[in-house]
Protein backbone atom coordinates (compact mmCIF):
# COMPACT_ATOMS: atom_id res chain seq x y z
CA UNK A 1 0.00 0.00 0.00
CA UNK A 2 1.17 2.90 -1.01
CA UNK A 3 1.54 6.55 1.22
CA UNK A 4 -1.55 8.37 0.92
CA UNK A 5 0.38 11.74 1.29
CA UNK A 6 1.35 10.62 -2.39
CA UNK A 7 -1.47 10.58 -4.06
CA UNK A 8 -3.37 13.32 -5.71
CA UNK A 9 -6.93 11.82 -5.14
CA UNK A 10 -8.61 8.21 -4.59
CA UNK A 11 -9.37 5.86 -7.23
CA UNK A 12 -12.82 4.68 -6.79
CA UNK A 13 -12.29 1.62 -4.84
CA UNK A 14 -9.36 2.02 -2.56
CA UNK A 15 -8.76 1.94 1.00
CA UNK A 16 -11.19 3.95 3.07
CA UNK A 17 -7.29 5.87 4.20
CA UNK A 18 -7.46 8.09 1.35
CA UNK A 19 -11.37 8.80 2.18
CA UNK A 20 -9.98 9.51 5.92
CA UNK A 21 -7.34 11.81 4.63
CA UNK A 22 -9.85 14.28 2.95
CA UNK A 23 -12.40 14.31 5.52
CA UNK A 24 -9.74 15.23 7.90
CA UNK A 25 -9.10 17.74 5.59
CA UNK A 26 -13.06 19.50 5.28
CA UNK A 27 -13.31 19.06 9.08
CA UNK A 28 -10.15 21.09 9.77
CA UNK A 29 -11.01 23.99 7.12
CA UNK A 30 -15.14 24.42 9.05
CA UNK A 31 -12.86 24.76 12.25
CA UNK A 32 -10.09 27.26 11.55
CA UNK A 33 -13.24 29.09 9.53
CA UNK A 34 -15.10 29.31 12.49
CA UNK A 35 -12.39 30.24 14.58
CA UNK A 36 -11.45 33.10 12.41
CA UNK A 37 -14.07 35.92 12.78
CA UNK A 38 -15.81 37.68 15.44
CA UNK A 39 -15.17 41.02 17.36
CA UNK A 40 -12.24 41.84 19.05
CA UNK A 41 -14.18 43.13 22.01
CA UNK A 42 -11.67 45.41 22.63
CA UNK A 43 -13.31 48.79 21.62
CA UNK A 44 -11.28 50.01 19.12
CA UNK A 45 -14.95 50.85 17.18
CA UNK A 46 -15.44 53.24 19.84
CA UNK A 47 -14.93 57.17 19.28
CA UNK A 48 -11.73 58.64 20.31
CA UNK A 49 -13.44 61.15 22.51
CA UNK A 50 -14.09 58.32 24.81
CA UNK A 51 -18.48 58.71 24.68
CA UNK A 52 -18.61 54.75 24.19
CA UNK A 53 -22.29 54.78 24.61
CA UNK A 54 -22.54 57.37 21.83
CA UNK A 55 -23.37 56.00 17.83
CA UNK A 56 -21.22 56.88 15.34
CA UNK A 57 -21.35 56.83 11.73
CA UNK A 58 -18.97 55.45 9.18
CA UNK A 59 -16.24 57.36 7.59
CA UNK A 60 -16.50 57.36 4.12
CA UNK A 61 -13.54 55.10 3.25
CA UNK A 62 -13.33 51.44 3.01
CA UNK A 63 -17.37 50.02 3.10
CA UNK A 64 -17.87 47.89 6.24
CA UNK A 65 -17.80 44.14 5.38
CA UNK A 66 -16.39 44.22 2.31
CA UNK A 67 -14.65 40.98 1.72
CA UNK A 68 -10.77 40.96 1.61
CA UNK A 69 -9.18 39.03 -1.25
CA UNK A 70 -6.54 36.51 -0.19
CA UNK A 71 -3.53 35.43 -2.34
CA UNK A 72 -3.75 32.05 -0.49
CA UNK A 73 -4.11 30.02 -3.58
CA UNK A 74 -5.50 26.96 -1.03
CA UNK A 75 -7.99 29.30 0.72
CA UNK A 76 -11.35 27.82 0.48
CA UNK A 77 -10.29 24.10 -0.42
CA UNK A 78 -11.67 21.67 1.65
CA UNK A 79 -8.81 20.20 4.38
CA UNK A 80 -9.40 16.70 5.28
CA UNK A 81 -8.28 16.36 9.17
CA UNK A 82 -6.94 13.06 11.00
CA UNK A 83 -10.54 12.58 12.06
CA UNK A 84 -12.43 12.70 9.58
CA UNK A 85 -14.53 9.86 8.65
CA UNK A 86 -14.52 7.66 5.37
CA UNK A 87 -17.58 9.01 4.20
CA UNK A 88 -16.79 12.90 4.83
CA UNK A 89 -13.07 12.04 3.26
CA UNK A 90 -15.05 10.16 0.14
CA UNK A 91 -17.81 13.65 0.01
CA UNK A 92 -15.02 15.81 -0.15
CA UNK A 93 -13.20 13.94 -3.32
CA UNK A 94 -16.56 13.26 -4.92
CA UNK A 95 -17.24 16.67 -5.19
CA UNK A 96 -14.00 17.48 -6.83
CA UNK A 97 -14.24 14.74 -8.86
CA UNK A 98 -17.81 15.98 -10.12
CA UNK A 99 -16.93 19.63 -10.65
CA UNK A 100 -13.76 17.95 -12.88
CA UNK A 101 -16.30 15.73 -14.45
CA UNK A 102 -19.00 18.92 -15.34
CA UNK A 103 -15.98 21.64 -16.21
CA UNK A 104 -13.53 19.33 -18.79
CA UNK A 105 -11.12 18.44 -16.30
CA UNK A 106 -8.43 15.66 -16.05
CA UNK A 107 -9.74 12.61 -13.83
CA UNK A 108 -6.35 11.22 -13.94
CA UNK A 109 -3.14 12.95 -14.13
CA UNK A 110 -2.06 16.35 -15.22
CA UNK A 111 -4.24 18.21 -17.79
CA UNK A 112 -2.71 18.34 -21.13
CA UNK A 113 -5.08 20.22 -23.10
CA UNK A 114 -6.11 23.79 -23.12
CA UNK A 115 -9.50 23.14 -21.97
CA UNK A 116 -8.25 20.37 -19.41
CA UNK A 117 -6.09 22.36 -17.84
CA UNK A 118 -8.94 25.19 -18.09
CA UNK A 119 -11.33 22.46 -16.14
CA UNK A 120 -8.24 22.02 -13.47
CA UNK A 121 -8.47 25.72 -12.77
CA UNK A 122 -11.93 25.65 -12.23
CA UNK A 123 -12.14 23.01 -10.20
CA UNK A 124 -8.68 23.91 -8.15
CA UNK A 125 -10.90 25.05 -5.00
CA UNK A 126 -12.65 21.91 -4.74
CA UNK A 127 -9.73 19.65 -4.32
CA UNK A 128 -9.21 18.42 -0.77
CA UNK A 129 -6.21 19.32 0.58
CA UNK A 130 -4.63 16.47 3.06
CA UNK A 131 -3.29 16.75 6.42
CA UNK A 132 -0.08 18.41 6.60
CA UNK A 133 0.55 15.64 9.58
CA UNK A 134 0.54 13.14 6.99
CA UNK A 135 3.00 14.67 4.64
CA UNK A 136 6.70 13.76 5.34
CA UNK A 137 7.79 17.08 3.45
CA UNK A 138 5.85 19.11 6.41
CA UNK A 139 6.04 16.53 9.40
CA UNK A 140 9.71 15.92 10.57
CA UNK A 141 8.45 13.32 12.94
CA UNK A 142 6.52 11.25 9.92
CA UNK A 143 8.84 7.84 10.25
CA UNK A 144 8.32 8.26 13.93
CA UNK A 145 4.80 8.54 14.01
CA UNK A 146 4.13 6.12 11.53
CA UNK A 147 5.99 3.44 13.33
CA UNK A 148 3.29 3.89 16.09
CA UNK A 149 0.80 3.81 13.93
CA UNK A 150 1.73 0.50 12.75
CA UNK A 151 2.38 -0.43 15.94
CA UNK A 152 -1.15 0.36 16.93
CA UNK A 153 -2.34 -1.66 13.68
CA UNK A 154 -0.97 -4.47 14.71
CA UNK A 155 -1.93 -4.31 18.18
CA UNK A 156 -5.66 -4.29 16.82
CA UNK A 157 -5.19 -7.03 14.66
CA UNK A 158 -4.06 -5.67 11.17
CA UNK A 159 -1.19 -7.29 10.07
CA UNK A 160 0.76 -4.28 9.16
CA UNK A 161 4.51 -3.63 8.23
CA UNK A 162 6.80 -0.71 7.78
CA UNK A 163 8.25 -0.24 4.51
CA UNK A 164 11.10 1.88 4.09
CA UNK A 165 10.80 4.91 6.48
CA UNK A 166 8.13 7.16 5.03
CA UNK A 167 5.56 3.75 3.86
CA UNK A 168 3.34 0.66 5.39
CA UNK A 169 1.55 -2.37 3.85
CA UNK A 170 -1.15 -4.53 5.20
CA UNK A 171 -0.73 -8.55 4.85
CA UNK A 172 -3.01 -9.20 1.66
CA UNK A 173 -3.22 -13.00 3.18
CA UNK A 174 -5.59 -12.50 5.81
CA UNK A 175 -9.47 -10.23 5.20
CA UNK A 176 -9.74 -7.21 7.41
CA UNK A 177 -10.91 -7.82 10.38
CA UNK A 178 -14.28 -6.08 11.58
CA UNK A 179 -14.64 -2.22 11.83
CA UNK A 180 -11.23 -2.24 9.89
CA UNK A 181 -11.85 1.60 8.81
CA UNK A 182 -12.36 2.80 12.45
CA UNK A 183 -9.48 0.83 13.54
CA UNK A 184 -7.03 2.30 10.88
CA UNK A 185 -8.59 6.22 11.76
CA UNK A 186 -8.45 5.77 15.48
CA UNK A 187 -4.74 4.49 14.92
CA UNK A 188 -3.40 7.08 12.13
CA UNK A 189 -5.04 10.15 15.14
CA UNK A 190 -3.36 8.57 17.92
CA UNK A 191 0.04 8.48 15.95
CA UNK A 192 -0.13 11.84 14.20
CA UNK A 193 -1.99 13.85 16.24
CA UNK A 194 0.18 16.07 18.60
């Protein structure tokens, strides 16, 4: 089995890790969203002259609640966290998958064409974006914390094995065992998560 920080998306089919991955992923971006706004509760919209209980109006310069543009080219994309579930993980890709489907763009690969690569685009904000946790490029403890979560695996009865430093496989011999899916999430949040 392959590391799921690797992959772009899921092929319709695979292990419910990739599904995990993305739903992670939406969970995490609805929490740092909600976390983000609100009032300061600090005053500062309060006159200078110190009459807090007084209204005031507007200056005329920037409108009030007028969006900011980010240059965050992943702002918006759906984050899959640690938690998330198979079937939030599987939403998130299926809904990147269908707006690739509807606008021309590549299902597999890297667009090639003018209007693939014009689907890609349009579809860029949909993509799930995985848990930096799982990606050994942003997580200097990856080989550490994937040793535990084999560890875990095979404590639950999944016949896992390290490969390499940064990759696992399961033993293909035996079926999964009951609940497998829960199993591999509850494992892969008590090794990454910090």
């Amino acid at each position: 089995m392959t590391n799921p920080s690797h992959r772009s998306r899921p092929v319709p089919g695979r292990s419910a890790r990739a599904a995990l991955f993305t739903g992670i992923g939406a969970t995490s971006l609805v929490v740092l969203t909600a976390c983000g706004g609100g009032g300061s509760g600090s005053g500062s919209d309060r006159s200078s002259a110190g009459d807090s209980d007084v209204a005031s109006i507007a200056s005329p310069g920037k409108a009030v609640g007028t969006p900011t543009r980010t240059t965050d080219p992943d702002a918006g994309r759906p984050v899959i966290r640690l938690d998330s579930s198979a079937e939030e993980t599987n939403r998130m890709w299926d809904s990147w998958y269908a707006c690739l489907r509807a606008k021309g763009g590549p299902l597999k690969g890297a667009p090639t064409t003018p209007a693939a690569k014009a689907g890609a685009k349009a579809c860029a904000s949909k993509q799930p974006i995985t848990p930096p946790e799982l990606d050994p490029a942003q997580n200097p403890d990856y080989s550490d914390d994937l040793r535990v979560m084999v560890k875990c695996l095979n404590a639950h009865g999944i016949r896992a094995t390290m490969v390499g430093d940064s990759d696992y496989s399961f033993d293909q011999s035996q079926p999964n065992p009951p609940h497998f899916n829960e199993i591999e999430t509850a494992c892969q949040v008590k090794a990454f998560q910090k």
